[in-house]
Protein backbone atom coordinates (compact mmCIF):
# COMPACT_ATOMS: atom_id res chain seq x y z
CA UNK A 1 29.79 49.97 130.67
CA UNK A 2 28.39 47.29 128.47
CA UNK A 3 27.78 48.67 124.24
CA UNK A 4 26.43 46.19 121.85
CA UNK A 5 27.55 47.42 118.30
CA UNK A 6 26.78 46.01 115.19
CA UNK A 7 27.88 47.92 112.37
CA UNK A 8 26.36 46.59 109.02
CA UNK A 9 26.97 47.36 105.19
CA UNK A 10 23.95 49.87 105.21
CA UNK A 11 23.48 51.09 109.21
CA UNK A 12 25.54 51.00 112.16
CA UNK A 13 23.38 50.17 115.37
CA UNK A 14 24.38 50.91 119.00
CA UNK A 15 22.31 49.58 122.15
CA UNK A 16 23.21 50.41 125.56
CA UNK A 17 21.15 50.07 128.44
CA UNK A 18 18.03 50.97 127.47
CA UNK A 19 19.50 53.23 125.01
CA UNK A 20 19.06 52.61 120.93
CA UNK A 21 20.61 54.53 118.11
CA UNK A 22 21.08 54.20 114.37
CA UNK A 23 23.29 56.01 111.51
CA UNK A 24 24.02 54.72 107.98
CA UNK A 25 27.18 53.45 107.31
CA UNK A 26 29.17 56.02 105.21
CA UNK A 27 31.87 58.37 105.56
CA UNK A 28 32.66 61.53 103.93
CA UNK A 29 33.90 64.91 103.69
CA UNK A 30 32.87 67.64 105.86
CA UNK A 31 30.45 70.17 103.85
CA UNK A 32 27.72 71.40 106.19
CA UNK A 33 24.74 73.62 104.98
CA UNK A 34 25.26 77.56 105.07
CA UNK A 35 21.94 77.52 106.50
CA UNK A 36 19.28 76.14 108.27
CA UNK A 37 16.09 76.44 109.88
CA UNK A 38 16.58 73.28 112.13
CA UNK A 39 19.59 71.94 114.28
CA UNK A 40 20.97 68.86 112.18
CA UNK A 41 22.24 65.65 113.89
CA UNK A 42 25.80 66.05 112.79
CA UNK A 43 28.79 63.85 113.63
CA UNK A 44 32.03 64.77 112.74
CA UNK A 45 35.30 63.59 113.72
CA UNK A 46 39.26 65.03 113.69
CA UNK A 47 41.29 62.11 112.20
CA UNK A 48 44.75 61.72 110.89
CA UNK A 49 42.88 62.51 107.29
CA UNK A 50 41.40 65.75 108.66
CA UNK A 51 37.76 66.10 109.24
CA UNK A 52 35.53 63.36 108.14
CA UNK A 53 31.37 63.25 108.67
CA UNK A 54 29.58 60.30 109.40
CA UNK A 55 26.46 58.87 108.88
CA UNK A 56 23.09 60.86 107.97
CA UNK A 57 25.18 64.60 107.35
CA UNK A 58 26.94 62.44 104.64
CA UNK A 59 24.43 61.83 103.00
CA UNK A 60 22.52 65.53 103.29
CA UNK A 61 25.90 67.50 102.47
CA UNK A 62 29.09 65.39 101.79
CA UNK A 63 30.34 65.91 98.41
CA UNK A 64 32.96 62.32 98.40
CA UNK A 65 31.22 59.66 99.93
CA UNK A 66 32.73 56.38 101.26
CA UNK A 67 31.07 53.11 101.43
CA UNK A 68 33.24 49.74 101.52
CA UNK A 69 31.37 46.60 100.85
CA UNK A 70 33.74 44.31 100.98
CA UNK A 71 34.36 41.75 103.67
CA UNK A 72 37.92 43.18 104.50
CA UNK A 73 36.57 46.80 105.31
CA UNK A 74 36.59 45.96 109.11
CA UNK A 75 40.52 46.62 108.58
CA UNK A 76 39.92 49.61 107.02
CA UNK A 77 39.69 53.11 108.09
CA UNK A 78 35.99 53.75 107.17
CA UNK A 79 35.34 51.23 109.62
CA UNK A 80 37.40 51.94 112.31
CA UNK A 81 35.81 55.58 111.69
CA UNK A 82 32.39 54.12 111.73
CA UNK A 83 33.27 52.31 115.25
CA UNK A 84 34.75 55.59 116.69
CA UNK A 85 31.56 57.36 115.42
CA UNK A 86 29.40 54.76 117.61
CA UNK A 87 31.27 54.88 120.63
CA UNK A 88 30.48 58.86 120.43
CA UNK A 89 26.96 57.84 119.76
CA UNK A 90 26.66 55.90 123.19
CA UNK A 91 27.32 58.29 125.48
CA UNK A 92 28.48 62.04 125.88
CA UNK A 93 30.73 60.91 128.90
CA UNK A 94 34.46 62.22 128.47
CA UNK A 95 36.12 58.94 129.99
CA UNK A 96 34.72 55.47 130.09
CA UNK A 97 36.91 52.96 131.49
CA UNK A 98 36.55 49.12 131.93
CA UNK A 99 34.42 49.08 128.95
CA UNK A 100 32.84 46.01 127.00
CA UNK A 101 32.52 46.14 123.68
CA UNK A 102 29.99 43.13 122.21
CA UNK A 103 29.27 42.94 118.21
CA UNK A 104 29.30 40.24 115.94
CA UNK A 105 30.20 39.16 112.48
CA UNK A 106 28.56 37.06 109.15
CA UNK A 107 28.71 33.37 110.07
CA UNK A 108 30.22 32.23 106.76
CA UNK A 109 32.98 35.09 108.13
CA UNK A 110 33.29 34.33 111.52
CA UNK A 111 35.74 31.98 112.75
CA UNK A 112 38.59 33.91 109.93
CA UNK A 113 37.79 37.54 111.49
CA UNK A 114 36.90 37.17 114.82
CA UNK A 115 40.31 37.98 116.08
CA UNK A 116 40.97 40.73 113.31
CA UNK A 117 37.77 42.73 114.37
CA UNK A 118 38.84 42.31 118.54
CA UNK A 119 42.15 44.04 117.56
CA UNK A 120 39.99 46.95 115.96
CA UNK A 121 37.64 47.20 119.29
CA UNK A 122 40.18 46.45 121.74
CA UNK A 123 42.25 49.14 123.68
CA UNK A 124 41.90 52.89 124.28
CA UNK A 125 40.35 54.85 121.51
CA UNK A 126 40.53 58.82 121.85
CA UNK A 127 37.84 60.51 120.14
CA UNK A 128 38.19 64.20 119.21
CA UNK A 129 34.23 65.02 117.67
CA UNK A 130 33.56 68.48 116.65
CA UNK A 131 31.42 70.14 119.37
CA UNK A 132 32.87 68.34 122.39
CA UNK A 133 35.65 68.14 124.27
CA UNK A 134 38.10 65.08 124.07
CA UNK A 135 36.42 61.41 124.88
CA UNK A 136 38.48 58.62 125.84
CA UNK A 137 37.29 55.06 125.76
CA UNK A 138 39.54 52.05 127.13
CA UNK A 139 37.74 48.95 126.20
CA UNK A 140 39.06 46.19 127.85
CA UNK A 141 36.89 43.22 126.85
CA UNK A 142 35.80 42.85 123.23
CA UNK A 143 33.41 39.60 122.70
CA UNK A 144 33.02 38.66 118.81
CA UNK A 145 29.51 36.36 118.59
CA UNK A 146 28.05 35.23 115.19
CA UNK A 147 25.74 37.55 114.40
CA UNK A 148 22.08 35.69 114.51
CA UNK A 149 23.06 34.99 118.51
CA UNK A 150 22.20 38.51 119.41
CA UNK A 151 18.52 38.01 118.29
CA UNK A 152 18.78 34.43 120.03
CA UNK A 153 20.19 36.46 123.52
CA UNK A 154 17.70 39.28 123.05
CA UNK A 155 14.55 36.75 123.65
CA UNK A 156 16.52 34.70 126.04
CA UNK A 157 17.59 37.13 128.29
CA UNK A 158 16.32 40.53 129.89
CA UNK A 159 17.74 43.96 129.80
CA UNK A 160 19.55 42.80 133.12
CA UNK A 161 21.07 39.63 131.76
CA UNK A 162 18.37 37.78 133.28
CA UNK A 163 16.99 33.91 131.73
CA UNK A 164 13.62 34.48 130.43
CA UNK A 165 13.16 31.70 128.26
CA UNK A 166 15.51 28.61 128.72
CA UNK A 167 13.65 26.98 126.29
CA UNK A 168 15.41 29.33 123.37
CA UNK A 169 18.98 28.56 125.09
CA UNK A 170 18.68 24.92 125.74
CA UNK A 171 16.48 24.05 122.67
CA UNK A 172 16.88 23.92 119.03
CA UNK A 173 16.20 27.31 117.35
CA UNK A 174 16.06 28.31 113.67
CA UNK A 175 16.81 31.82 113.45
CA UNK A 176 16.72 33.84 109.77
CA UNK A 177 18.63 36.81 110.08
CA UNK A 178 18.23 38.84 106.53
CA UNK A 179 21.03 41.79 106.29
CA UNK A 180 22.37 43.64 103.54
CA UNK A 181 24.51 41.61 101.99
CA UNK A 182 24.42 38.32 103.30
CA UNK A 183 21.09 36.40 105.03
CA UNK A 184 22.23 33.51 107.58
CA UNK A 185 20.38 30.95 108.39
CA UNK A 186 21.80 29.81 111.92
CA UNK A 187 20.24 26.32 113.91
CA UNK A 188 21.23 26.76 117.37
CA UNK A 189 21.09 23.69 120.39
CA UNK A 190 22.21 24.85 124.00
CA UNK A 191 23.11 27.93 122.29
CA UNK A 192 25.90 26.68 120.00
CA UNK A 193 26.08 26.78 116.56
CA UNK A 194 24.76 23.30 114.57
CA UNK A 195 27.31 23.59 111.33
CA UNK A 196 24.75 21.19 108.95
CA UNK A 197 21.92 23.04 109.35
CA UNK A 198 23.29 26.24 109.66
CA UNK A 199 24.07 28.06 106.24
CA UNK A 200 23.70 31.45 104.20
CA UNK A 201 22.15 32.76 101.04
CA UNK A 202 24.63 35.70 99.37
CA UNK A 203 22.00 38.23 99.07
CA UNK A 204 20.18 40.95 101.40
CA UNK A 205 18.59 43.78 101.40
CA UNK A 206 21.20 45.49 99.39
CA UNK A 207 20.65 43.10 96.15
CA UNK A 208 16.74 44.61 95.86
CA UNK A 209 18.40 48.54 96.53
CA UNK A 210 20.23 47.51 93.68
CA UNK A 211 17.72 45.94 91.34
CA UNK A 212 15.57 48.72 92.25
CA UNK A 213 18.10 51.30 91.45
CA UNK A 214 18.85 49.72 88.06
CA UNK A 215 14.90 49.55 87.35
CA UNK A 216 14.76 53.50 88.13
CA UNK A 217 18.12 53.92 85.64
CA UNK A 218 16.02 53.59 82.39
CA UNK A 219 12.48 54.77 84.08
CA UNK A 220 13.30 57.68 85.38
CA UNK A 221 16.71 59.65 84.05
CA UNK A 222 18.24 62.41 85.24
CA UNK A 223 17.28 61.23 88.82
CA UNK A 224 20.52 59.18 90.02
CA UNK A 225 18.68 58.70 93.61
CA UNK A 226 21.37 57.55 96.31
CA UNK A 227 21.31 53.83 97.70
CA UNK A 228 19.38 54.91 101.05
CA UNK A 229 17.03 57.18 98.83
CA UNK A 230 15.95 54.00 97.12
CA UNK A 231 15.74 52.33 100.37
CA UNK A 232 13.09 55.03 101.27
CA UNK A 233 11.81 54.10 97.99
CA UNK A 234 11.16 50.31 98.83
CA UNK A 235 9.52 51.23 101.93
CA UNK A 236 7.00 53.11 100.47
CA UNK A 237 6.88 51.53 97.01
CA UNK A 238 6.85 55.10 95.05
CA UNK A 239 9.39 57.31 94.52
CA UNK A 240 8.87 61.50 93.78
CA UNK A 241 10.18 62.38 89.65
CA UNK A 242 9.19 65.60 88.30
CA UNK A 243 6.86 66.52 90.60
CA UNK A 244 4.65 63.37 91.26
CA UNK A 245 4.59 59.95 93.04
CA UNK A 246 5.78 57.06 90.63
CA UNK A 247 4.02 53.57 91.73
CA UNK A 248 7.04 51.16 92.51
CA UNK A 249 4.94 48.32 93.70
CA UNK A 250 5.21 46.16 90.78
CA UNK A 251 9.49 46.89 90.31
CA UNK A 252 9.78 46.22 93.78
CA UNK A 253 7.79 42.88 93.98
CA UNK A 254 9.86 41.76 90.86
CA UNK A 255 12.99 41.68 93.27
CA UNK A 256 11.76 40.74 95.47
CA UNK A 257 10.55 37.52 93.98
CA UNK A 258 14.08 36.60 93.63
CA UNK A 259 15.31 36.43 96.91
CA UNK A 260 12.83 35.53 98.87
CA UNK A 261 12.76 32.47 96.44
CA UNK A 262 16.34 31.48 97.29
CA UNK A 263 16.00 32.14 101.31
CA UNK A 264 13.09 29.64 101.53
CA UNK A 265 14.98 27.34 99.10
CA UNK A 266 17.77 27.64 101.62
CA UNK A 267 15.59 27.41 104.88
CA UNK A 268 13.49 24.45 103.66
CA UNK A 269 17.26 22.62 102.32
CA UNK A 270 18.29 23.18 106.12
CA UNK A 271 14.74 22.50 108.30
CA UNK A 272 12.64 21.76 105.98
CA UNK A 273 9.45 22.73 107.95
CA UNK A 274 11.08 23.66 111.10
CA UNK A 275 9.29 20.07 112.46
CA UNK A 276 13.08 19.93 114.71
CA UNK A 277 12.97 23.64 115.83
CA UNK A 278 11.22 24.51 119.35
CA UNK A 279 11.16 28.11 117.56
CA UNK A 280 11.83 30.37 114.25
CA UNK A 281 12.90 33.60 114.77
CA UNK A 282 13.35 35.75 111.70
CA UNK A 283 15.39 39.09 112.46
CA UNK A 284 17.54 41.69 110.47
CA UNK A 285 17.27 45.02 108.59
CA UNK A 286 15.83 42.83 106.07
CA UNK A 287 12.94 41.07 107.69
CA UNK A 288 10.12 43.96 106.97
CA UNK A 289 10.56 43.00 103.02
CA UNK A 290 10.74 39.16 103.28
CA UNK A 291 8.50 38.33 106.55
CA UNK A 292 5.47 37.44 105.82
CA UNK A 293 6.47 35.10 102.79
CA UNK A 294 8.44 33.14 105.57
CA UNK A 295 5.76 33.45 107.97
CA UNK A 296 3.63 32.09 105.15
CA UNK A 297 6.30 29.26 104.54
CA UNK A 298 6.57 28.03 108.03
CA UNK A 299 3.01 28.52 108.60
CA UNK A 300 2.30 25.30 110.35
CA UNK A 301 5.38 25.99 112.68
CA UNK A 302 3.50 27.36 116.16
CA UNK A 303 6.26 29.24 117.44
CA UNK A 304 7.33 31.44 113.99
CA UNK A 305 8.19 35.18 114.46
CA UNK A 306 9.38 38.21 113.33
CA UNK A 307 10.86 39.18 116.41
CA UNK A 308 10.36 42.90 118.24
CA UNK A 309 12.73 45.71 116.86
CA UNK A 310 14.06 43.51 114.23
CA UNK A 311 16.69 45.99 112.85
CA UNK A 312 17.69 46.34 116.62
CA UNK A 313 17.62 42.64 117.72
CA UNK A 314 21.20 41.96 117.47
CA UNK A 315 22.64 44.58 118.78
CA UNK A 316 20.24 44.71 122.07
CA UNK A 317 20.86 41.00 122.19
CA UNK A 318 25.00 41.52 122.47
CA UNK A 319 24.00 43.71 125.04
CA UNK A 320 21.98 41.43 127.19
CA UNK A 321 24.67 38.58 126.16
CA UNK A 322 27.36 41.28 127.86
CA UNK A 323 24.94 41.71 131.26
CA UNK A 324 24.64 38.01 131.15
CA UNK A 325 28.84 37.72 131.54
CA UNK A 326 29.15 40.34 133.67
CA UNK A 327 26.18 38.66 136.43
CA UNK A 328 29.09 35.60 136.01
């Protein structure tokens, strides 16, 4: 069994097979609702702490909410609860043996944590999740890739590991990968890493939740809307005060200014026009608020894209890296 996991500051993503799933990154205690006219997607696991929730029940009914952001959280234990809660995620199976585990990390983080984060992933992991019986996971093979590779792997390869285009893994490839804290700009040639034109801007998507949430502070009180509430917010550019839509487009395009200002200043220091690159792929959680202006920027560039499944990309790409291997 082959999971591609790629836990992030906001969501944690899961591919397996031809199998997707998503949950936001946070932790907390274990309130549920008293009642309710739908089933709810709840996951809940027995720890050494006692009952924690993860992901989207946190954020309905927890009352103490955990979020590290801080590059040493993958040594703590909201991540390693966070890792637990995806295994869960990627299968109902009781035992799974023999399994790989692929994520990745930040570039600028990489080479430093690579072997802290295989130590998390590595070995047997029992899960005890309320609602089913016992699941044991030995994972026996933990790959660590930078993260951009998995959107370089998922248009290079097919769901069975398969070449599709050589030209991405034996050419040189520009790929923008916008997350929530960090946005790396990695220049690949025979799929490895080119250190002077590879590089990273510290903002993401988080830094506009942020300025949003600050902008909503002072025009809106009393509201004190949650980080993925605003998120919401940004996608639709209005949020819902006192009984009516308030227009965010202009707040929103203010932040937005900023960052997508320093990416292309970054982009342009390290390709200028891309006039090296065979292609530009521009990937991440990120990429629906920042896109087009890059599209726009690299314009003359024939082969630009926001690839398919952007928020997915990496995660189906450590996948298809993993199927890749295992053919080997």
């Amino acid at each position: 069994m082959i999971i591609g996991i790629d836990i992030g500051y906001a969501f944690t993503k899961i591919a397996v097979n031809s199998h997707t799933g998503i949950f936001p990154s946070v932790v907390g205690s274990p309130e549920t609702a008293s009642f309710s006219l739908t089933d709810t997607h709840r996951i809940a696991l027995e720890t050494d702490d006692g009952l924690v929730q993860v992901g989207q029940a946190v954020l309905d009914q927890s009352r103490f909410v955990s979020r590290p952001e801080d590059r040493g959280w993958i040594s703590s234990d909201e991540y390693r609860w966070l890792y637990l809660a995806a295994l869960s995620e990627s299968t109902t199976t009781f035992y799974a043996s023999n399994v790989m585990v692929v994520t990745g990390l930040p570039i600028a983080y990489y080479r430093d944590d690579k072997e802290t984060l295989r130590s998390v992933m590595l070995g047997e992991h029992r899960i005890q999740r309320e609602g089913r019986k016992e699941q044991r996971f030995v994972v026996t093979e933990c790959r660590v890739i930078p993260q951009p590779f998995g959107t370089l792997f998922s248009a290079a390869f097919d769901p069975n590991g398969e070449v599709v285009d050589p030209d991405l893994l034996t050419g040189r490839v520009g790929i923008v990968d916008i997350g929530g804290h960090t946005t790396n700009l990695l220049s690949a040639h025979k799929a490895q890493d080119i250190d002077r034109e590879t590089g990273s801007v510290d903002m993401g998507a988080w830094d506009i939740v942020r300025s949003v949430k600050e902008y909503l502070a002072t025009c809106t009180p009393g509201l004190a809307p949650s980080d993925y509430d605003v998120i919401e917010a940004i996608k639709n550019k209005s949020i819902l005060y006192l009984g009516e839509d308030i227009d965010l487009t202009d707040a929103v395009e203010e932040s937005l200014r900023h960052f997508r200002r320093q990416v292309i200043a970054e982009a342009t220091h390290l390709w200028n026009l891309g006039e090296a690159l065979k292609a530009i792929l521009i990937t991440g959680g990120g990429a629906h608020l920042i896109g087009p202006d890059l599209l726009a920027h690299f314009s003359r560039h024939k082969n630009v894209q926001v690839v398919d499944s952007p928020v997915f990309a990496n995660s189906i790409g450590y996948v298809r890296f993993g199927r890749y291997l295992e053919e080997r």
